[in-house]
C-alpha atoms as a PDB file:
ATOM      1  CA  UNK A   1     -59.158 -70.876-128.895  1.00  0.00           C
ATOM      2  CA  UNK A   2     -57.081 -68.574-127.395  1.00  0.00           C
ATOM      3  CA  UNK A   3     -53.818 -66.925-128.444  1.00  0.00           C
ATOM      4  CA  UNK A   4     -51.332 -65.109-126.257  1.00  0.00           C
ATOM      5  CA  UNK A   5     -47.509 -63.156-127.385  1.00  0.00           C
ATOM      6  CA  UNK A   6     -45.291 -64.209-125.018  1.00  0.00           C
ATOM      7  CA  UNK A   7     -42.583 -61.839-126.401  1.00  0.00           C
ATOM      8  CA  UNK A   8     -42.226 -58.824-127.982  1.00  0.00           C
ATOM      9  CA  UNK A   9     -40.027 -58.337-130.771  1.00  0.00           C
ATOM     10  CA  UNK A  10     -36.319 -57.378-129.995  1.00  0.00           C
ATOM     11  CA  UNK A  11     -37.047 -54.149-132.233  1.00  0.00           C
ATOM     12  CA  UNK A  12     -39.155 -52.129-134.355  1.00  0.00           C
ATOM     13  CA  UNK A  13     -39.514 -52.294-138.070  1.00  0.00           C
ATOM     14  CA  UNK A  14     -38.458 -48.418-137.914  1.00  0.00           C
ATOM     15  CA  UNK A  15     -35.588 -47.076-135.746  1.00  0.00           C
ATOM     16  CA  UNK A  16     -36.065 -43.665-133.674  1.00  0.00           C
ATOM     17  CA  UNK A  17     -33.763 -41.953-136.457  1.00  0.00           C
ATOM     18  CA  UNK A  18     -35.965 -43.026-139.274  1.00  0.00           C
ATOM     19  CA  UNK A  19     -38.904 -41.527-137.745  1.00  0.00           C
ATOM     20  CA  UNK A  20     -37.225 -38.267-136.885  1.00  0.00           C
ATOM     21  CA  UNK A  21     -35.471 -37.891-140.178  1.00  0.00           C
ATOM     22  CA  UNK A  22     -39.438 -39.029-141.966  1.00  0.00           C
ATOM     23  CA  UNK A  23     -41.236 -36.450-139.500  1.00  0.00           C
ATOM     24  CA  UNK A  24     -38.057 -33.927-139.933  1.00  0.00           C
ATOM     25  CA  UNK A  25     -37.792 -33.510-136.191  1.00  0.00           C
ATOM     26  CA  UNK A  26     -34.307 -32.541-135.219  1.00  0.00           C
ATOM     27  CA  UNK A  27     -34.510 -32.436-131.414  1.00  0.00           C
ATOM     28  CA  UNK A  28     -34.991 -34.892-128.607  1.00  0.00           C
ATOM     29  CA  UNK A  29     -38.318 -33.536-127.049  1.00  0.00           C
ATOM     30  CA  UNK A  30     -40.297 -36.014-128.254  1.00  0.00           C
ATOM     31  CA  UNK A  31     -38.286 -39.382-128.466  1.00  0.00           C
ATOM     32  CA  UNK A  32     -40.393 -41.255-126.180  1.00  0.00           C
ATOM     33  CA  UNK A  33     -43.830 -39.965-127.587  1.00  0.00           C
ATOM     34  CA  UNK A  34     -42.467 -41.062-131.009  1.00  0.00           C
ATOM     35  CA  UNK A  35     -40.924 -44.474-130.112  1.00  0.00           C
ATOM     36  CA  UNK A  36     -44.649 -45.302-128.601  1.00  0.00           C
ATOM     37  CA  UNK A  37     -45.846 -44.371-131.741  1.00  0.00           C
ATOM     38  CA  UNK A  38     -43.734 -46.302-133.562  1.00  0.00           C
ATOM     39  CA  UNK A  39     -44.533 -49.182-131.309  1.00  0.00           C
ATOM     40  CA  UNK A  40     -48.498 -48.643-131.811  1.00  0.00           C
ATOM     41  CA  UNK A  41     -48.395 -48.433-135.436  1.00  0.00           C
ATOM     42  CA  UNK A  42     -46.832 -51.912-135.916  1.00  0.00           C
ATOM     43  CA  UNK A  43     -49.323 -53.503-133.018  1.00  0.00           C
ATOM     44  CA  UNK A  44     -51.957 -52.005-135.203  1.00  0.00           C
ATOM     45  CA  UNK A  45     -50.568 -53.167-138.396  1.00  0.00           C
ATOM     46  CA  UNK A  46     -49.938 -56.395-137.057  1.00  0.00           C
ATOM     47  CA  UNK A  47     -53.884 -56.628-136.123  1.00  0.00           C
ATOM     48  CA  UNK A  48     -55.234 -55.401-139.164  1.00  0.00           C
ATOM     49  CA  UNK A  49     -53.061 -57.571-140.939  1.00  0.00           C
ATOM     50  CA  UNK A  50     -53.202 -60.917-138.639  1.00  0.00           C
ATOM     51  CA  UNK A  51     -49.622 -61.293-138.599  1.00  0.00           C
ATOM     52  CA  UNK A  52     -46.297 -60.192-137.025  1.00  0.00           C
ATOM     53  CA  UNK A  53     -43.527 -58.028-138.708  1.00  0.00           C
ATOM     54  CA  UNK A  54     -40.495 -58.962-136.404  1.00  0.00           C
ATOM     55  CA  UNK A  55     -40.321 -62.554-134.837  1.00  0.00           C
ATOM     56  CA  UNK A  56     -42.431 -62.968-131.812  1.00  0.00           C
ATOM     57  CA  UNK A  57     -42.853 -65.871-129.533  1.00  0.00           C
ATOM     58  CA  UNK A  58     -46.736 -66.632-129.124  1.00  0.00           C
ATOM     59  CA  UNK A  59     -48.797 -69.328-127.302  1.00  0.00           C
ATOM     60  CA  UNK A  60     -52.175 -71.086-128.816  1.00  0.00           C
ATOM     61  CA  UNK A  61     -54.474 -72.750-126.773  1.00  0.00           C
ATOM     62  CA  UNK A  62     -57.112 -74.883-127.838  1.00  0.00           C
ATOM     63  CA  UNK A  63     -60.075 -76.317-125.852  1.00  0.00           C
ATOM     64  CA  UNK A  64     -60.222 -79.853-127.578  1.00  0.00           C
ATOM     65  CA  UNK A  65     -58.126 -81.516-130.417  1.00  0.00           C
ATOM     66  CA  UNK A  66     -59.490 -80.405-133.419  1.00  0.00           C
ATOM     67  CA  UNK A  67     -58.590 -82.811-136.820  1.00  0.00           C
ATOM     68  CA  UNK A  68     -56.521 -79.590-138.064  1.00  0.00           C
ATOM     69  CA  UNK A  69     -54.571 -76.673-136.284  1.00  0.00           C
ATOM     70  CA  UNK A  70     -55.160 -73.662-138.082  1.00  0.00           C
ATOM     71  CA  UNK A  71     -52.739 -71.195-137.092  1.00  0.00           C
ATOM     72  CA  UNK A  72     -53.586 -67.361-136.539  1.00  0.00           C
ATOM     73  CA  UNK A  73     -50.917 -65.743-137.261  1.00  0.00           C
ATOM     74  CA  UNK A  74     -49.562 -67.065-140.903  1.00  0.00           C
ATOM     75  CA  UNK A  75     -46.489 -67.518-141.849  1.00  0.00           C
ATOM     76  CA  UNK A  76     -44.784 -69.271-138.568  1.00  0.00           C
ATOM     77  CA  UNK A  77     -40.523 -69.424-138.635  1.00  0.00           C
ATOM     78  CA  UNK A  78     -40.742 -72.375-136.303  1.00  0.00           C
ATOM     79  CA  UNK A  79     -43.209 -74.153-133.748  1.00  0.00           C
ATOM     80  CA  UNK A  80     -40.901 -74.878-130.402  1.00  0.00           C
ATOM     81  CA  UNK A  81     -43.649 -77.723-128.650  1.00  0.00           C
ATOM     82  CA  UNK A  82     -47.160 -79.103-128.925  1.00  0.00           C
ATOM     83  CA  UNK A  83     -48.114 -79.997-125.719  1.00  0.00           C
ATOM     84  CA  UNK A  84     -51.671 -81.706-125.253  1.00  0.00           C
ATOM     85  CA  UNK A  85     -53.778 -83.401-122.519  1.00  0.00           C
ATOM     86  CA  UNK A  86     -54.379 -87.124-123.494  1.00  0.00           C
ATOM     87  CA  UNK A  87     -57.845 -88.969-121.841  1.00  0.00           C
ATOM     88  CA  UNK A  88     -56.270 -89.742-118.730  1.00  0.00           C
ATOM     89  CA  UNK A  89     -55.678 -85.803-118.265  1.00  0.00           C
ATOM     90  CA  UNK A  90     -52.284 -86.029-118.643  1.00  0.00           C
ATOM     91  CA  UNK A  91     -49.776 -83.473-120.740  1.00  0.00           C
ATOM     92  CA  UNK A  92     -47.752 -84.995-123.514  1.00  0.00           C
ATOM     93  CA  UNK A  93     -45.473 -83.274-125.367  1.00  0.00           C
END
């Protein structure tokens, strides 16, 4: 089984602003050290938590057909396709 984001979220659970204001940082120096931050904390929240905090498009592969999907990442808004090989080796969708 593998798993694989195929988008990242169109924004972070914290804006820029809300950092500075938390951090009390006033000036600009360090916008773009503090936006990766931002960035890092949610990946790592996202891991230790085994789910995403903004909407994310992700891909699961499996090696066989099991009798039950379990998804990784709980708490799915939608699934767009399941696409599978049948026993002649062809996809079906």
């Amino acid at each position: 089984m593998a798993i694989k984001r195929l988008s990242n979220p169109s924004a972070e659970p914290i804006t820029l602003a809300e950092a500075k204001r938390h951090l009390r940082i006033d000036n600009t120096d360090d916008d773009a050290y503090i936006t990766s931050l931002i960035e890092v904390a949610r990946r790592t929240a996202e891991d230790r938590m085994e789910r995403t905090l903004i909407t994310t498009t992700w891909k699961l592969t499996l090696d066989q057909f099991p009798d039950a999907i379990i998804l990784p990442m709980p708490r799915i808004q939608a699934i767009s396709s399941v696409i599978y090989n049948n026993q002649s080796n062809q996809q079906v969708a």
